[in-house]
C-alpha atoms as a PDB file:
ATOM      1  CA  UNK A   1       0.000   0.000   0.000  1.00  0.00           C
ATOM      2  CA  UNK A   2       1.347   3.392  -0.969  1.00  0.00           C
ATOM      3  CA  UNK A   3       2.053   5.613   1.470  1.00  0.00           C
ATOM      4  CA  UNK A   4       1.934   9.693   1.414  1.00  0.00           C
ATOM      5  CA  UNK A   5       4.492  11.436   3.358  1.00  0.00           C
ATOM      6  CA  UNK A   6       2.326  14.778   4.801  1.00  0.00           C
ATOM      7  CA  UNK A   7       4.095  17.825   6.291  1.00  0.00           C
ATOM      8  CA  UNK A   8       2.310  17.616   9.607  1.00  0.00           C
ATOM      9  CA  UNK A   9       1.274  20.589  12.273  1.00  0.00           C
ATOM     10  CA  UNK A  10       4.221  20.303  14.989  1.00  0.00           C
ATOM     11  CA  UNK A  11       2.648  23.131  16.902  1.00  0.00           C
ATOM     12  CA  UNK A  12      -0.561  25.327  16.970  1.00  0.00           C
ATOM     13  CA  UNK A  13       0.757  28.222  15.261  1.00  0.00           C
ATOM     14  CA  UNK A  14       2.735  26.309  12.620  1.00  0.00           C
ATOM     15  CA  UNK A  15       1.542  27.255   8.708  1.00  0.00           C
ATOM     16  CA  UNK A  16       4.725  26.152   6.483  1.00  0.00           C
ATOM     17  CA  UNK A  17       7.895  24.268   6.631  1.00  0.00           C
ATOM     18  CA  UNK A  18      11.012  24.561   4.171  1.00  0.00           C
ATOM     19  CA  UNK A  19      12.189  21.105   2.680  1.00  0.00           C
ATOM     20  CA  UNK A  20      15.598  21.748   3.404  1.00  0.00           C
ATOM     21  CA  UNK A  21      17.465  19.055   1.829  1.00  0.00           C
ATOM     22  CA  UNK A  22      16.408  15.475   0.319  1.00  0.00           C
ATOM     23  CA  UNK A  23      18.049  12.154   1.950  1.00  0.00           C
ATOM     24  CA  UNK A  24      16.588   9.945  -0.303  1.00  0.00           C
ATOM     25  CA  UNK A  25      15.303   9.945  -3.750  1.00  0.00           C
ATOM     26  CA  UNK A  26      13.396   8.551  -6.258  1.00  0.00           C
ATOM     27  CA  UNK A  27      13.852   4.887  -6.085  1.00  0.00           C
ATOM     28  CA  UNK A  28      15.301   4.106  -3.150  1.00  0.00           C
ATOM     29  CA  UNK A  29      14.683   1.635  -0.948  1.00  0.00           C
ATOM     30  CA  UNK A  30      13.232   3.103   2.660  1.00  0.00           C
ATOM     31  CA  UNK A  31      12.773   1.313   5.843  1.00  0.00           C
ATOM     32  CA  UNK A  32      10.313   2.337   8.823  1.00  0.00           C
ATOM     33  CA  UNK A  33      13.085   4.572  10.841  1.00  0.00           C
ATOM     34  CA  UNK A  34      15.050   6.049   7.218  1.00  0.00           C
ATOM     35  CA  UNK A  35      15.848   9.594   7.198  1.00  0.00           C
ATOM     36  CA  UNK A  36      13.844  11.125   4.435  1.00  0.00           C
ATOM     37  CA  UNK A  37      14.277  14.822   4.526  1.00  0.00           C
ATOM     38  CA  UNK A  38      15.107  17.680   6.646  1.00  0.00           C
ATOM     39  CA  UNK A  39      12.391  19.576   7.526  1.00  0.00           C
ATOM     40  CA  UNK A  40      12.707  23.342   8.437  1.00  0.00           C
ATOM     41  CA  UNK A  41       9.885  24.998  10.571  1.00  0.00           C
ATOM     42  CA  UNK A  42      10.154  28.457  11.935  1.00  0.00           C
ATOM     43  CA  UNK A  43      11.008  27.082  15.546  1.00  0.00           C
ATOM     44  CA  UNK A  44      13.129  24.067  14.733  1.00  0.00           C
ATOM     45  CA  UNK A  45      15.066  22.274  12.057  1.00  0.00           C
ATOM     46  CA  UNK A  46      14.358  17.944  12.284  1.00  0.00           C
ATOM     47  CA  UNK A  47      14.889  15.038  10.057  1.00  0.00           C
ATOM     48  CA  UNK A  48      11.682  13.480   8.956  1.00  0.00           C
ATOM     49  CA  UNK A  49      11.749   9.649   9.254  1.00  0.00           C
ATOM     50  CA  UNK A  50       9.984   7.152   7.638  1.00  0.00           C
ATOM     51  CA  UNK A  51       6.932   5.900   8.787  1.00  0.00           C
ATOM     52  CA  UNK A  52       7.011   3.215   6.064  1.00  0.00           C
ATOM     53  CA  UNK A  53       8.749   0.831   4.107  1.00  0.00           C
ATOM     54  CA  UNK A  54       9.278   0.047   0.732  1.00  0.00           C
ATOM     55  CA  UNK A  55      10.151   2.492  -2.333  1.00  0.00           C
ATOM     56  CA  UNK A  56      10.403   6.267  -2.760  1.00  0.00           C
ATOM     57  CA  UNK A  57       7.768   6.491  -5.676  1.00  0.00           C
ATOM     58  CA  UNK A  58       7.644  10.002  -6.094  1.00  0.00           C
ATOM     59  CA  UNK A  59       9.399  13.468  -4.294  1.00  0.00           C
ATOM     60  CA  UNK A  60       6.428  15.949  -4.776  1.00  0.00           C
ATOM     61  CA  UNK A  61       8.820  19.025  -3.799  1.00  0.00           C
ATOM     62  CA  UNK A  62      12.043  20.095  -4.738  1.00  0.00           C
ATOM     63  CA  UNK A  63      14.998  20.918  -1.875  1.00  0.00           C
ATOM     64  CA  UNK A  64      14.521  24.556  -0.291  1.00  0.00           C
ATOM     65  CA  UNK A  65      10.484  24.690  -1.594  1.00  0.00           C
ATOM     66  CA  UNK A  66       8.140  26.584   1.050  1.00  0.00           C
ATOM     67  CA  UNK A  67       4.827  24.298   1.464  1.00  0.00           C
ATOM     68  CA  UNK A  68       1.839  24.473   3.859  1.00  0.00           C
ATOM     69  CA  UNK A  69       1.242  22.060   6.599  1.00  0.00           C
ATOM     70  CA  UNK A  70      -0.854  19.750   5.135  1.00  0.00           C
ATOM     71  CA  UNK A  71       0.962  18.665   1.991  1.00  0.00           C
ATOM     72  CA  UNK A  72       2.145  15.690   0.914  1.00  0.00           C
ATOM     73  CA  UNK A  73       5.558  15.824  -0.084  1.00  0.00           C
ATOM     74  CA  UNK A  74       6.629  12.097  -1.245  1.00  0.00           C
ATOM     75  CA  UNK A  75       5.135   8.964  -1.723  1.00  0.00           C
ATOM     76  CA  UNK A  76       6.878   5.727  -1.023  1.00  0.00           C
ATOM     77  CA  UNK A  77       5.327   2.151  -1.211  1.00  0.00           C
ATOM     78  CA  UNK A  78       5.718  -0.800  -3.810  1.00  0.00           C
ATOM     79  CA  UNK A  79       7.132  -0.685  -7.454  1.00  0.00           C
ATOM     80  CA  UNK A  80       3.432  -2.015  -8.389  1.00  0.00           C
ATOM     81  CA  UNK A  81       1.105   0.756  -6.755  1.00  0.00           C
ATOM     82  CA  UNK A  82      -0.856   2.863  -8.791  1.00  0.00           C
ATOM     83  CA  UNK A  83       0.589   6.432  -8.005  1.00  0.00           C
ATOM     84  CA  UNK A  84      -2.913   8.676  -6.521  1.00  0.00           C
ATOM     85  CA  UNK A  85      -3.258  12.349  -7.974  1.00  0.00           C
ATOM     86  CA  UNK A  86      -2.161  13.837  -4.907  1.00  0.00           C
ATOM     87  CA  UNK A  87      -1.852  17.431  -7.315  1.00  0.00           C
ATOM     88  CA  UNK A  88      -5.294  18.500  -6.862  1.00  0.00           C
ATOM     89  CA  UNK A  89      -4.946  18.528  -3.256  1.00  0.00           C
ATOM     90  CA  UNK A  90      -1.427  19.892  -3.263  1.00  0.00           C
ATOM     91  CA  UNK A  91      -2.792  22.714  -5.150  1.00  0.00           C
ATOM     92  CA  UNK A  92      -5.592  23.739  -3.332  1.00  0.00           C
ATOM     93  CA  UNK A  93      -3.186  23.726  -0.158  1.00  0.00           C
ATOM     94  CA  UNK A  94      -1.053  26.186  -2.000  1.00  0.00           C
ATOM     95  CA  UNK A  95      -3.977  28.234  -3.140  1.00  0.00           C
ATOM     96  CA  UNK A  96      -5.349  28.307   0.193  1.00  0.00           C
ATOM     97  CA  UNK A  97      -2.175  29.319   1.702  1.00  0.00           C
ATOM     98  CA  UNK A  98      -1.822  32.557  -1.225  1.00  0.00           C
ATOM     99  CA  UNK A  99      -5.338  33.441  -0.531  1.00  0.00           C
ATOM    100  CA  UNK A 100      -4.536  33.941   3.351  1.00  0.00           C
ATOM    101  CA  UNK A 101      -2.005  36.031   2.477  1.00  0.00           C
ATOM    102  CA  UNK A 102      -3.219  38.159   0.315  1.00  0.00           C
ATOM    103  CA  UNK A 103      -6.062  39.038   2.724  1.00  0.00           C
ATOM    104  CA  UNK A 104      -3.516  39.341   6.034  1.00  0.00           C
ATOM    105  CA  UNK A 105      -2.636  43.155   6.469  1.00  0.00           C
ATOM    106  CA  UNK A 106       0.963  44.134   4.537  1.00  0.00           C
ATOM    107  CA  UNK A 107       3.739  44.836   7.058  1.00  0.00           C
ATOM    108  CA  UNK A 108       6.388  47.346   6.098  1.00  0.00           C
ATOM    109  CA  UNK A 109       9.009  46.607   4.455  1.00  0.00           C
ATOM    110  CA  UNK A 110      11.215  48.874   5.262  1.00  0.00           C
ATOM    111  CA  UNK A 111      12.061  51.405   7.540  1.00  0.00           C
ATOM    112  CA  UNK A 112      10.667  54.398   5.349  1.00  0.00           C
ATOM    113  CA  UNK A 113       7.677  52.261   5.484  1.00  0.00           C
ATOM    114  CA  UNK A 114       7.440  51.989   8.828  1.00  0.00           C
ATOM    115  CA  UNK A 115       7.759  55.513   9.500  1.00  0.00           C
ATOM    116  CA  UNK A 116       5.097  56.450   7.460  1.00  0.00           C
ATOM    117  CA  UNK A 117       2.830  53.654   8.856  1.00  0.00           C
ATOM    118  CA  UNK A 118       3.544  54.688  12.619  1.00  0.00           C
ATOM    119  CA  UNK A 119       0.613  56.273  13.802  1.00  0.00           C
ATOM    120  CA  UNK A 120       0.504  59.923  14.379  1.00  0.00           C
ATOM    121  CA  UNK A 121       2.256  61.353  17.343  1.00  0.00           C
ATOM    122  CA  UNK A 122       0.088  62.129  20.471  1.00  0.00           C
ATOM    123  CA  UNK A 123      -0.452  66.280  21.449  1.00  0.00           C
ATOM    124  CA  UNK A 124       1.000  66.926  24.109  1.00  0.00           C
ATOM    125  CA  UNK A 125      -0.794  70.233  25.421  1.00  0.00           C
ATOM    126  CA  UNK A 126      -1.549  71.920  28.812  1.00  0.00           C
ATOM    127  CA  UNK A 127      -5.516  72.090  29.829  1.00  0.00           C
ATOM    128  CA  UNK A 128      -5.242  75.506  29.457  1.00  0.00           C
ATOM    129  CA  UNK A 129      -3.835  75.458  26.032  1.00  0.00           C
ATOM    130  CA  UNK A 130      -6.532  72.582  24.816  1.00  0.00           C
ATOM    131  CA  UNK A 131      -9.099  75.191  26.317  1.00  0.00           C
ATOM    132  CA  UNK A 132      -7.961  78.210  24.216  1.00  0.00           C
ATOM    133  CA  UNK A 133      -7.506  76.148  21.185  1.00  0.00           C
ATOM    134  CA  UNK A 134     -11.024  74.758  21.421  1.00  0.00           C
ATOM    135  CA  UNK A 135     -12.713  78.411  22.136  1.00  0.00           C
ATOM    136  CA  UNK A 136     -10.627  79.349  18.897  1.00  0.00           C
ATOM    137  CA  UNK A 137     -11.679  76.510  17.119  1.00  0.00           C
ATOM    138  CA  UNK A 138      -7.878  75.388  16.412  1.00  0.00           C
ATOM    139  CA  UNK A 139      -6.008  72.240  15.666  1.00  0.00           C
ATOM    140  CA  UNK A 140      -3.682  71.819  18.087  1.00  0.00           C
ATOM    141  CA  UNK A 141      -1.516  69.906  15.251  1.00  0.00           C
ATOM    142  CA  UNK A 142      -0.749  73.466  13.371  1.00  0.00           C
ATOM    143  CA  UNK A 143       0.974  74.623  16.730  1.00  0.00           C
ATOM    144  CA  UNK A 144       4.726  74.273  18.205  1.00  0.00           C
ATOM    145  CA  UNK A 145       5.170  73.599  21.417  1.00  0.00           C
ATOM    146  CA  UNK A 146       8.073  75.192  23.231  1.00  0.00           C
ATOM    147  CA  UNK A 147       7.069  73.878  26.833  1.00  0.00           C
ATOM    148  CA  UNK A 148       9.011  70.746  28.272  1.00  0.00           C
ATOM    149  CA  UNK A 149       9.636  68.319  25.841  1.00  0.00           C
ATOM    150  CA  UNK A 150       7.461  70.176  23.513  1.00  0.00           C
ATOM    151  CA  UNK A 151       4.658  70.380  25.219  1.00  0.00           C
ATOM    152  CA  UNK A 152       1.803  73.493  23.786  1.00  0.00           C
ATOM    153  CA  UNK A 153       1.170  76.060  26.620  1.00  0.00           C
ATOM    154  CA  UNK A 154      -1.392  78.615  26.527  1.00  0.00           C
ATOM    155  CA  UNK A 155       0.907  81.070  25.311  1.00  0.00           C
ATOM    156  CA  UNK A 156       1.912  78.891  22.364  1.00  0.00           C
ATOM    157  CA  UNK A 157      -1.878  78.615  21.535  1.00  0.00           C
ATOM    158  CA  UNK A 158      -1.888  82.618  22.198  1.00  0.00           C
ATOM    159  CA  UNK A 159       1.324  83.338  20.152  1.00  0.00           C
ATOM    160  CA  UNK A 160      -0.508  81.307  17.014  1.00  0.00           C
ATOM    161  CA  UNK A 161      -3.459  83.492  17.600  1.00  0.00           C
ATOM    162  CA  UNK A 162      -1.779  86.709  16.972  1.00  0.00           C
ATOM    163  CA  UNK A 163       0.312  85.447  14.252  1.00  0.00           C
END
């Protein structure tokens, strides 16, 4: 009976693994206990023994391919099994996977980036300055502060006023 080798969830937050490097390949002869492959996560690096014996049939991913938990990487069993289209499912892992991240927010990419995504700076005004600048109908944003730190006083709200 042919058996599919699946990239399995180690740990709840686990999406994808990295097929570092192949130890086997097509045609060789596996026993139960065979290092197959070494599997990369994002919290640990292991070698990925076989569950089964017999014949590596088919290696479904090349060395240093991303692929969500969930896929079936290789298929060992006898010379005589009929190989199952394991594609389809492969494919609608993948697509899955893309959809997710298409829809997850975009994180910056770089430090310009993240500058211009920071959100805007608190304003940092007296009571008495926030009270002038609201019976003046003012946004506190259009004034410089020249208190501590840069903190708006009344007379920075009063100084805008006559300017």
């Amino acid at each position: 009976m042919l058996a599919q080798i699946i990239i399995e969830r180690l740990y709840p937050e686990m999406e994808e693994a990295t097929v570092g490097a192949w130890f086997k390949r097509e045609g060789d002869a596996v026993s139960v206990g065979d290092k197959l492959a070494e599997i990369i996560t994002d919290k640990v690096a292991f070698e990925l023994e076989s569950e089964s014996t017999g014949v590596v049939r088919r290696l479904l991913v090349k060395e240093k391919s991303v692929i969500p938990v969930g896929f079936v990487i290789a298929l060992i069993g006898d010379v005589t099994d009929p190989l199952p289209d394991v594609k389809a499912h492969n494919r609608a892992l993948v697509e899955a996977r893309e959809q997710l991240l298409r829809s997850a927010p975009k994180l910056p990419t770089s430090l310009k980036e993240a500058e211009q995504a920071k959100p805007a700076r608190a304003i940092r005004a007296t009571p008495a300055a926030r009270r002038v600048a609201r019976e003046h109908n003012l946004d506190l944003g259009m004034i410089t502060g020249t208190g501590p730190d840069g903190v708006i006083t009344e007379a920075d709200v009063k100084a805008f006023l006559k300017s």
